[in-house]
Structures are given as C-alpha cells and as structure tokens.
N, C-alpha and C. Protein backbone atom coordinates (compact mmCIF):
# COMPACT_ATOMS: atom_id res chain seq x y z
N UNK A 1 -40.95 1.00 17.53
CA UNK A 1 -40.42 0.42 16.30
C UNK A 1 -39.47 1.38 15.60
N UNK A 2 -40.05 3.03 15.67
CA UNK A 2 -39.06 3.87 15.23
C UNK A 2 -37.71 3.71 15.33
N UNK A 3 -37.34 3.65 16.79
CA UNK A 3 -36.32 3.73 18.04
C UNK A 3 -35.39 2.25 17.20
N UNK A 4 -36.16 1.52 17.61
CA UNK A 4 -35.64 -0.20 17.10
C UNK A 4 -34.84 0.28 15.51
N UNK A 5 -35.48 0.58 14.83
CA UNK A 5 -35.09 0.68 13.47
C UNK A 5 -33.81 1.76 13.68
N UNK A 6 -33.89 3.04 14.28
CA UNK A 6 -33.32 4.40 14.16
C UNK A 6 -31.53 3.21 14.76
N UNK A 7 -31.68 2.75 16.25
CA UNK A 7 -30.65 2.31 16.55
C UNK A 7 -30.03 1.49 16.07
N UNK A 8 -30.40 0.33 15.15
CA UNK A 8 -29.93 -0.27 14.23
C UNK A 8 -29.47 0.64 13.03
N UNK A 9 -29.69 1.36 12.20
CA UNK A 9 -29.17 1.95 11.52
C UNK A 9 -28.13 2.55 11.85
N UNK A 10 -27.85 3.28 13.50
CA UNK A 10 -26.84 4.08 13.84
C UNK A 10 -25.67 2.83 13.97
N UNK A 11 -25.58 2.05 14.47
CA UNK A 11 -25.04 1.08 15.05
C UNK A 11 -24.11 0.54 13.68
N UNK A 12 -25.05 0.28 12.34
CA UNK A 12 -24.84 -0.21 11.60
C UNK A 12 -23.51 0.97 10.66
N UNK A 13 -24.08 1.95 10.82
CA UNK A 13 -23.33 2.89 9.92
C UNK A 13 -22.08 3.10 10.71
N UNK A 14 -22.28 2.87 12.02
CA UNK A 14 -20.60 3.09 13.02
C UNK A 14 -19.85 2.11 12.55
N UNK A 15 -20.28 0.47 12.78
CA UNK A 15 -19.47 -0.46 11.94
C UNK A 15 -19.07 -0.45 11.24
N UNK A 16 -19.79 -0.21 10.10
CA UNK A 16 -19.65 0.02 8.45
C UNK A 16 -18.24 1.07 8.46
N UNK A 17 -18.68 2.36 9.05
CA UNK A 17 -17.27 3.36 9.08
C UNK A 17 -16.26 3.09 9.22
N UNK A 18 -15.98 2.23 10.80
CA UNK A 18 -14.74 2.14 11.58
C UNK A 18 -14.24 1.14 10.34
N UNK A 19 -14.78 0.20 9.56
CA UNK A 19 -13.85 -0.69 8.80
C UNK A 19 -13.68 0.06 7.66
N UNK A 20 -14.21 0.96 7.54
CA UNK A 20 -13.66 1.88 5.85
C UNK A 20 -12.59 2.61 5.94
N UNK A 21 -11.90 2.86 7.14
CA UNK A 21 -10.81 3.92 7.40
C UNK A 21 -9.80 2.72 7.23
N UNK A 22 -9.71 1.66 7.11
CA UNK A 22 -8.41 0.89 7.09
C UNK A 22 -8.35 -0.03 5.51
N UNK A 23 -9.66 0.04 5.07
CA UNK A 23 -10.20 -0.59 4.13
C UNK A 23 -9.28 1.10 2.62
N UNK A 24 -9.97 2.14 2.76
CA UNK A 24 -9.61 3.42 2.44
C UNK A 24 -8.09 3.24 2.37
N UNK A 25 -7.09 3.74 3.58
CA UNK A 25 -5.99 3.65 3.46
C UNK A 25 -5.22 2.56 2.89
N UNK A 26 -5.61 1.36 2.92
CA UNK A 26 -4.76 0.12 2.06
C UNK A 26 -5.21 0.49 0.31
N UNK A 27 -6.32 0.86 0.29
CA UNK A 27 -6.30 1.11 -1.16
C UNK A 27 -5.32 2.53 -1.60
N UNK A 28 -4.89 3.33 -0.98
CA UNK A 28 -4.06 4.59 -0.84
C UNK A 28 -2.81 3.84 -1.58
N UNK A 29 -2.67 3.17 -0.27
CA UNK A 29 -1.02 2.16 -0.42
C UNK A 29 -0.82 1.18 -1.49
N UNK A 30 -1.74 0.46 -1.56
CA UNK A 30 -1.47 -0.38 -3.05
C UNK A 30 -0.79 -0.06 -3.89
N UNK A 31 0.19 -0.50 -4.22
CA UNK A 31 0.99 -0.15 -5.59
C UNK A 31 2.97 0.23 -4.95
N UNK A 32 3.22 0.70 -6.33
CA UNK A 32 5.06 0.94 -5.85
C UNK A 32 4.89 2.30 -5.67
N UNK A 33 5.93 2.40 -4.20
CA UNK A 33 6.21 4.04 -3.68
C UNK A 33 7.99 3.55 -3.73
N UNK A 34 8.31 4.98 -3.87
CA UNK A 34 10.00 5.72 -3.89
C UNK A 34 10.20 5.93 -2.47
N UNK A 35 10.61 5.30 -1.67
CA UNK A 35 11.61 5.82 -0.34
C UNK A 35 12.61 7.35 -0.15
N UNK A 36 11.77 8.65 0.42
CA UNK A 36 12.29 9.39 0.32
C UNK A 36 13.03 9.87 1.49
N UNK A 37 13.32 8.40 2.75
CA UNK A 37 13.42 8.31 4.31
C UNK A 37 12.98 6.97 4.56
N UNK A 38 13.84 6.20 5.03
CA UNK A 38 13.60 5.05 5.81
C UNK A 38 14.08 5.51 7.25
N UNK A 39 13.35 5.12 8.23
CA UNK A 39 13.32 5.34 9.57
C UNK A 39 14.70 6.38 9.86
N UNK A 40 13.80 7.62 9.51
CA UNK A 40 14.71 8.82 9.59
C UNK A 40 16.29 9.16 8.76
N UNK A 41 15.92 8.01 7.57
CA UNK A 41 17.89 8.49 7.32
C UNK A 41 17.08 8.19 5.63
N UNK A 42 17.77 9.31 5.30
CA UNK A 42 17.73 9.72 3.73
C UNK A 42 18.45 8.51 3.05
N UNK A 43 17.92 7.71 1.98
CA UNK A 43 18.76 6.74 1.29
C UNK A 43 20.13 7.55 0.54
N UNK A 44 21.52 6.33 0.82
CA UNK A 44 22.44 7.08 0.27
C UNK A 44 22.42 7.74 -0.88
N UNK A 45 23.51 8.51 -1.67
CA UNK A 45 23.19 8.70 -3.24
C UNK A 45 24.10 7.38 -4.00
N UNK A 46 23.11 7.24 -5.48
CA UNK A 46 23.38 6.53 -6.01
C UNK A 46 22.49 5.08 -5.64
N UNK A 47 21.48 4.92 -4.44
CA UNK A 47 21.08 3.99 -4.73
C UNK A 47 19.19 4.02 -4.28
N UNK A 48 18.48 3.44 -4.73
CA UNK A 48 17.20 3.41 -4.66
C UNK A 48 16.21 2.46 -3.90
N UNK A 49 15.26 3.08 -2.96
CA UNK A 49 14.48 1.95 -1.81
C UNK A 49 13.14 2.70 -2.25
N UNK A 50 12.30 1.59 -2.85
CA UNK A 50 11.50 1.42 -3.26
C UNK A 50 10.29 0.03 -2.49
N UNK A 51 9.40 0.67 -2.08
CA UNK A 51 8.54 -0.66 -1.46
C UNK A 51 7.12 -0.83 -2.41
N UNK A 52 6.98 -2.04 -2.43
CA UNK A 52 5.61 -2.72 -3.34
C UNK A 52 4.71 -3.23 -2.40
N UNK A 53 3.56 -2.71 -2.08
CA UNK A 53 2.47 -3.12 -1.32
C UNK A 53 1.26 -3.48 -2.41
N UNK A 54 0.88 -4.97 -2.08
CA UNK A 54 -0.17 -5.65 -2.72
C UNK A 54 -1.37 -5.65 -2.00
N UNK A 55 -2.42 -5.01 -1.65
CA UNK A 55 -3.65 -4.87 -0.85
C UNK A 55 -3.93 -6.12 -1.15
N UNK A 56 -5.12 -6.59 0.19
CA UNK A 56 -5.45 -7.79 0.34
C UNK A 56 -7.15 -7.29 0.98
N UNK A 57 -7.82 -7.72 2.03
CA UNK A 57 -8.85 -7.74 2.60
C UNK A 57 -8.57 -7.13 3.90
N UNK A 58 -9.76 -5.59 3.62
CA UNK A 58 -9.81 -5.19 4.67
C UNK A 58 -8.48 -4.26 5.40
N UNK A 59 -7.32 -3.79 4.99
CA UNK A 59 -6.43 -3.58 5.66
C UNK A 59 -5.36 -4.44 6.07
N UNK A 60 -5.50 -5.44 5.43
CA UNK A 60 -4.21 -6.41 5.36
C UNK A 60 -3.35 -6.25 3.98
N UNK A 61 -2.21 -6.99 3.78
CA UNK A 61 -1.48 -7.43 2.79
C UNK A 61 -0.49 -7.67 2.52
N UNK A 62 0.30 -7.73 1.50
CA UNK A 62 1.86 -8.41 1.31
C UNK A 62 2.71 -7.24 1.07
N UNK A 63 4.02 -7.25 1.13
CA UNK A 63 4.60 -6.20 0.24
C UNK A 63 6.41 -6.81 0.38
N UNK A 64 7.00 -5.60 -0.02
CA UNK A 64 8.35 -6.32 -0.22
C UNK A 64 9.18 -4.45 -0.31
N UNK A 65 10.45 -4.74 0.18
CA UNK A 65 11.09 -3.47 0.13
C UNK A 65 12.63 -4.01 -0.39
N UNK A 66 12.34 -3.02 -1.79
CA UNK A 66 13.91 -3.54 -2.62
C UNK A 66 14.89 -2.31 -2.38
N UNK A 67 15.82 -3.04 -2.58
CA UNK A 67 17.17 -1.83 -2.40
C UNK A 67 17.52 -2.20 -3.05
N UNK A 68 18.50 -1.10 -4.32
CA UNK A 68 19.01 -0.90 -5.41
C UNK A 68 20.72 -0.12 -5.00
N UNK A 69 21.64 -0.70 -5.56
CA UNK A 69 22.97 0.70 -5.23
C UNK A 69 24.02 -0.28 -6.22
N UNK A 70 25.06 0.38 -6.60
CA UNK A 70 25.53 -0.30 -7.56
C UNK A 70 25.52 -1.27 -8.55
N UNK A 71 24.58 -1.75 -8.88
CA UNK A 71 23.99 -2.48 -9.69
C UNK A 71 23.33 -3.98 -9.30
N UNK A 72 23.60 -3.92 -7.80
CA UNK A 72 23.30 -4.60 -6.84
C UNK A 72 21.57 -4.02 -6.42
N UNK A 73 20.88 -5.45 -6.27
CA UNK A 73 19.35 -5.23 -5.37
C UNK A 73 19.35 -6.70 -4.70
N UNK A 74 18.45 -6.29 -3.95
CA UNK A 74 18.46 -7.32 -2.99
C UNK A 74 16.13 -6.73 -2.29
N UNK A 75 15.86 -7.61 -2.48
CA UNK A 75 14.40 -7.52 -1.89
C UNK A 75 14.02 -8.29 -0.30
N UNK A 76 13.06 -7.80 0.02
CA UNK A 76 12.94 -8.38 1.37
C UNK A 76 11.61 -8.36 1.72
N UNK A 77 10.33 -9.55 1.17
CA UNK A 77 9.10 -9.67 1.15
C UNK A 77 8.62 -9.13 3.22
N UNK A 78 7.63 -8.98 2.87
CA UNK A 78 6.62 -8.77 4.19
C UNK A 78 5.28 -8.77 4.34
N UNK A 79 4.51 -8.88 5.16
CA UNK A 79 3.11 -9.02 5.54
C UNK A 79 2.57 -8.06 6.28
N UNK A 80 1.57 -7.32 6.01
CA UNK A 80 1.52 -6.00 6.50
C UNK A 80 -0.28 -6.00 6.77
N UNK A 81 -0.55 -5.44 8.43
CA UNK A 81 -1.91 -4.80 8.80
C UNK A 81 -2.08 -3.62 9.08
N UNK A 82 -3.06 -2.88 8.56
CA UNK A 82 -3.38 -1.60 9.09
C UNK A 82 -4.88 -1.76 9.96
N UNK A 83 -4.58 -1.26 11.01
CA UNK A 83 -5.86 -1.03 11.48
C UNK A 83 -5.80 0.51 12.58
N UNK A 84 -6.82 1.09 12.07
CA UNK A 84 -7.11 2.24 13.13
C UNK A 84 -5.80 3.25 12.15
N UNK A 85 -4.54 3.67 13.17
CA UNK A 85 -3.68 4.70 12.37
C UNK A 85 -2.27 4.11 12.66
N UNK A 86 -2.39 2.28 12.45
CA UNK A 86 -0.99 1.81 13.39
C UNK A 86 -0.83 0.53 12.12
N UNK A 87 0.21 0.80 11.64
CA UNK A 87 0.63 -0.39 10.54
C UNK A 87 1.77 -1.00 11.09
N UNK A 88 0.95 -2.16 10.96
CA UNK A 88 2.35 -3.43 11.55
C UNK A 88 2.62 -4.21 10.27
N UNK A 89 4.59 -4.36 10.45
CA UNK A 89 4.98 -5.02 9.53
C UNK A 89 5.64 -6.02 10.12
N UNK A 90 5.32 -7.51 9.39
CA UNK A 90 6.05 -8.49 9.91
C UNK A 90 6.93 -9.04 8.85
N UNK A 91 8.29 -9.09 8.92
CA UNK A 91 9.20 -9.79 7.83
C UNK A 91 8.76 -11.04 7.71
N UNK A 92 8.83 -11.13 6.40
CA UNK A 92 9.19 -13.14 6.35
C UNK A 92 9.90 -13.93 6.73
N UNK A 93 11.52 -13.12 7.06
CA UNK A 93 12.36 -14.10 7.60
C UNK A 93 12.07 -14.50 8.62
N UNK A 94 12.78 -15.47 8.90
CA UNK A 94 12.59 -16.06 10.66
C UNK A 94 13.24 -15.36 11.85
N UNK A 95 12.13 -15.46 12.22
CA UNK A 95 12.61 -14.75 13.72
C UNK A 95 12.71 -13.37 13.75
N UNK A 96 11.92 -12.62 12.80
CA UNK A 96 11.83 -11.46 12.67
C UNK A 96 10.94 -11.22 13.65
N UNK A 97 11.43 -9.83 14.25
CA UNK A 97 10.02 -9.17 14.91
C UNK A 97 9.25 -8.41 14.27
N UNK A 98 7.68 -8.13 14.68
CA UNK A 98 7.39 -7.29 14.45
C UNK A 98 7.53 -5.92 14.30
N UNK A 99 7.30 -5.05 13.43
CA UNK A 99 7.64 -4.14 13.26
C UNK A 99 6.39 -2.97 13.46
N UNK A 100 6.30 -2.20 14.52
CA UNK A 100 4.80 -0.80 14.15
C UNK A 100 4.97 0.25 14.43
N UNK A 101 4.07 1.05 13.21
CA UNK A 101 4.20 2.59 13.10
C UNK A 101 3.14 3.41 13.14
N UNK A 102 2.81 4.23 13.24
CA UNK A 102 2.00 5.36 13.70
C UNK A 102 1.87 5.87 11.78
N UNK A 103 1.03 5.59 11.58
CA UNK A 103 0.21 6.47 9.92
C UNK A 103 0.63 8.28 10.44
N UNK A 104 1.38 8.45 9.69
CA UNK A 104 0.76 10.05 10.26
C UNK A 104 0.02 10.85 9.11
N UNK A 105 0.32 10.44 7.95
CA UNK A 105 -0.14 11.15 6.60
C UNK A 105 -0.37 9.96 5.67
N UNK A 106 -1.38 10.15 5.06
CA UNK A 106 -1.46 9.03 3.67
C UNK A 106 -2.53 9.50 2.91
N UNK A 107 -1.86 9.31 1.54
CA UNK A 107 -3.02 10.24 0.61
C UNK A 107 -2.24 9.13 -0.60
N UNK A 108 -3.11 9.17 -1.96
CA UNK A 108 -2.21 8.58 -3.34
C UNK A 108 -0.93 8.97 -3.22
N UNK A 109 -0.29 10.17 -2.90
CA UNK A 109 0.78 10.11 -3.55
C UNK A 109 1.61 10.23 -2.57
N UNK A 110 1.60 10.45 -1.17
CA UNK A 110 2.66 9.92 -0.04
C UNK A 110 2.02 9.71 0.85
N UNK A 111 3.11 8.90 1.83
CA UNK A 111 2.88 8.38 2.81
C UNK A 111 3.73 8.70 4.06
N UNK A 112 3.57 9.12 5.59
CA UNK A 112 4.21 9.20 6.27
C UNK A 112 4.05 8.38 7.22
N UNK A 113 4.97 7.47 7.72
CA UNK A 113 5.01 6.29 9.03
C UNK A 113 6.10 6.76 9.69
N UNK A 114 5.61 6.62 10.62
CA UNK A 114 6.81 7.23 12.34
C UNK A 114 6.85 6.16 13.16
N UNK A 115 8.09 5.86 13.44
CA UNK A 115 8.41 4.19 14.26
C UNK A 115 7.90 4.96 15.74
N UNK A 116 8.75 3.43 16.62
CA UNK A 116 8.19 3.89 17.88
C UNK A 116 9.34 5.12 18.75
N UNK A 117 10.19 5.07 17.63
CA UNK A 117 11.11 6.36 18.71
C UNK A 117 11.16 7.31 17.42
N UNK A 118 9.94 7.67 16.85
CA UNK A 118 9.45 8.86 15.77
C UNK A 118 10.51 8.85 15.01
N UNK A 119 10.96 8.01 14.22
CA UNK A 119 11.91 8.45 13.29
C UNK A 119 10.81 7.33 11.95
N UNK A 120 10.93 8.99 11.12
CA UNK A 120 9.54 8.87 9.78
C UNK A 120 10.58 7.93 8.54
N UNK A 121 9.58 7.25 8.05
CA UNK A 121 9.62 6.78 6.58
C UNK A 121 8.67 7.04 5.92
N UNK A 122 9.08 8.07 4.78
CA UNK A 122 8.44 8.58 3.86
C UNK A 122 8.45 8.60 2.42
N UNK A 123 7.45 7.74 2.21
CA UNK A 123 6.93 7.06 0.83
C UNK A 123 6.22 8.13 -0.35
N UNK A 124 7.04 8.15 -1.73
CA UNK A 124 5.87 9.15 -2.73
C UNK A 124 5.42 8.04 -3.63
N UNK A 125 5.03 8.31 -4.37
CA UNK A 125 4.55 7.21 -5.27
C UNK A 125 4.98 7.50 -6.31
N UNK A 126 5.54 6.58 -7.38
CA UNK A 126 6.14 5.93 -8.58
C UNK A 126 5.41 6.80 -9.84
C-alpha cells in the first residue's frame, strides 16, 4: 500500500510539474514588451515594435505586434502556444504559416526567442 500510494504521488507531482513550466512562462509574457530585435535586425530609428501578449490557459494565448514609424502604426493580431521551450506563433491572416522559436531566456522583464535559422527577437518589458 506504501509503494501504491509513494508511486502515485511521484507520478502525480511529474504531471503537475511538466504543466507548470509552460503555465510559469506565459504568466512571464503576459502583458506589453518593447522590441529590442525582431528576428535579428534592430528596429529602424525613429520607429517602435512593441508586442501585447494576453495569457490564456495553460500556455496558450492571443497577442498582436504593432509597429509605430512616422506617425504611422499598423498592428498584426496572433495566436500563440508555448509548450516545453518552443513558442509557436500563428498569424491571423490567411494563409499564414506557422511561425516557431526556441525560448532561450524569459524572466518579467525580457525575453529571448531564436527562429529556426537562430536569428533572436528580443523582448524587455514596458
């Protein structure tokens, strides 16, 4: 009965874990970050890329990435999963592909994502 009980508990606390590491990092991300690198290229001067991630359940959620430059913005909503250390973004438009990156750093106040030919976008927070 020990054994019975002991392995259920282990079992239980592995589950419990593996969903807190994606559960953890979406609460990191929630909120507006400053674009200090989109897929390796410094935003020009004079204009501002800023992304809004809305947490949802579990490592899912919405977000949107605005660009700002002459008095001109323009936004571009998306749907976003994290699971494990790999965030996939899917545009709203049609016929968008998927988009995934490799987490390499994430804490409150930045974030580092590396596409699939390592070129980082790096997020601070607002």
């Amino acid at each position: 009965m020990k054994n019975t009980l002991f392995l259920l508990f282990i079992t239980t606390s592995l589950l419990l874990s593996s969903c807190s590491k994606e559960t953890r990092i979406n609460r990191q991300l929630d909120g507006d970050w400053n674009a200090m690198k989109v897929n390796g290229e410094v935003p020009p001067a004079g204009s501002t890329v800023t992304f809004t991630f809305s947490k949802d359940k579990k490592g899912k959620g919405t977000g949107s990435q605005n660009v700002s430059y002459g008095g001109f913005a323009i936004g571009a909503p998306f749907t976003y999963t994290i699971s494990g250390n790999v965030f996939k973004k899917t545009n709203d438009a049609a016929n968008s592909p998927e988009e995934y990156y490799t987490i390499r750093e994430h804490s409150k106040k930045r974030f580092v994502f590396a596409s699939y030919d390592d070129k980082e976008t790096i997020l601070e927070a607002k």
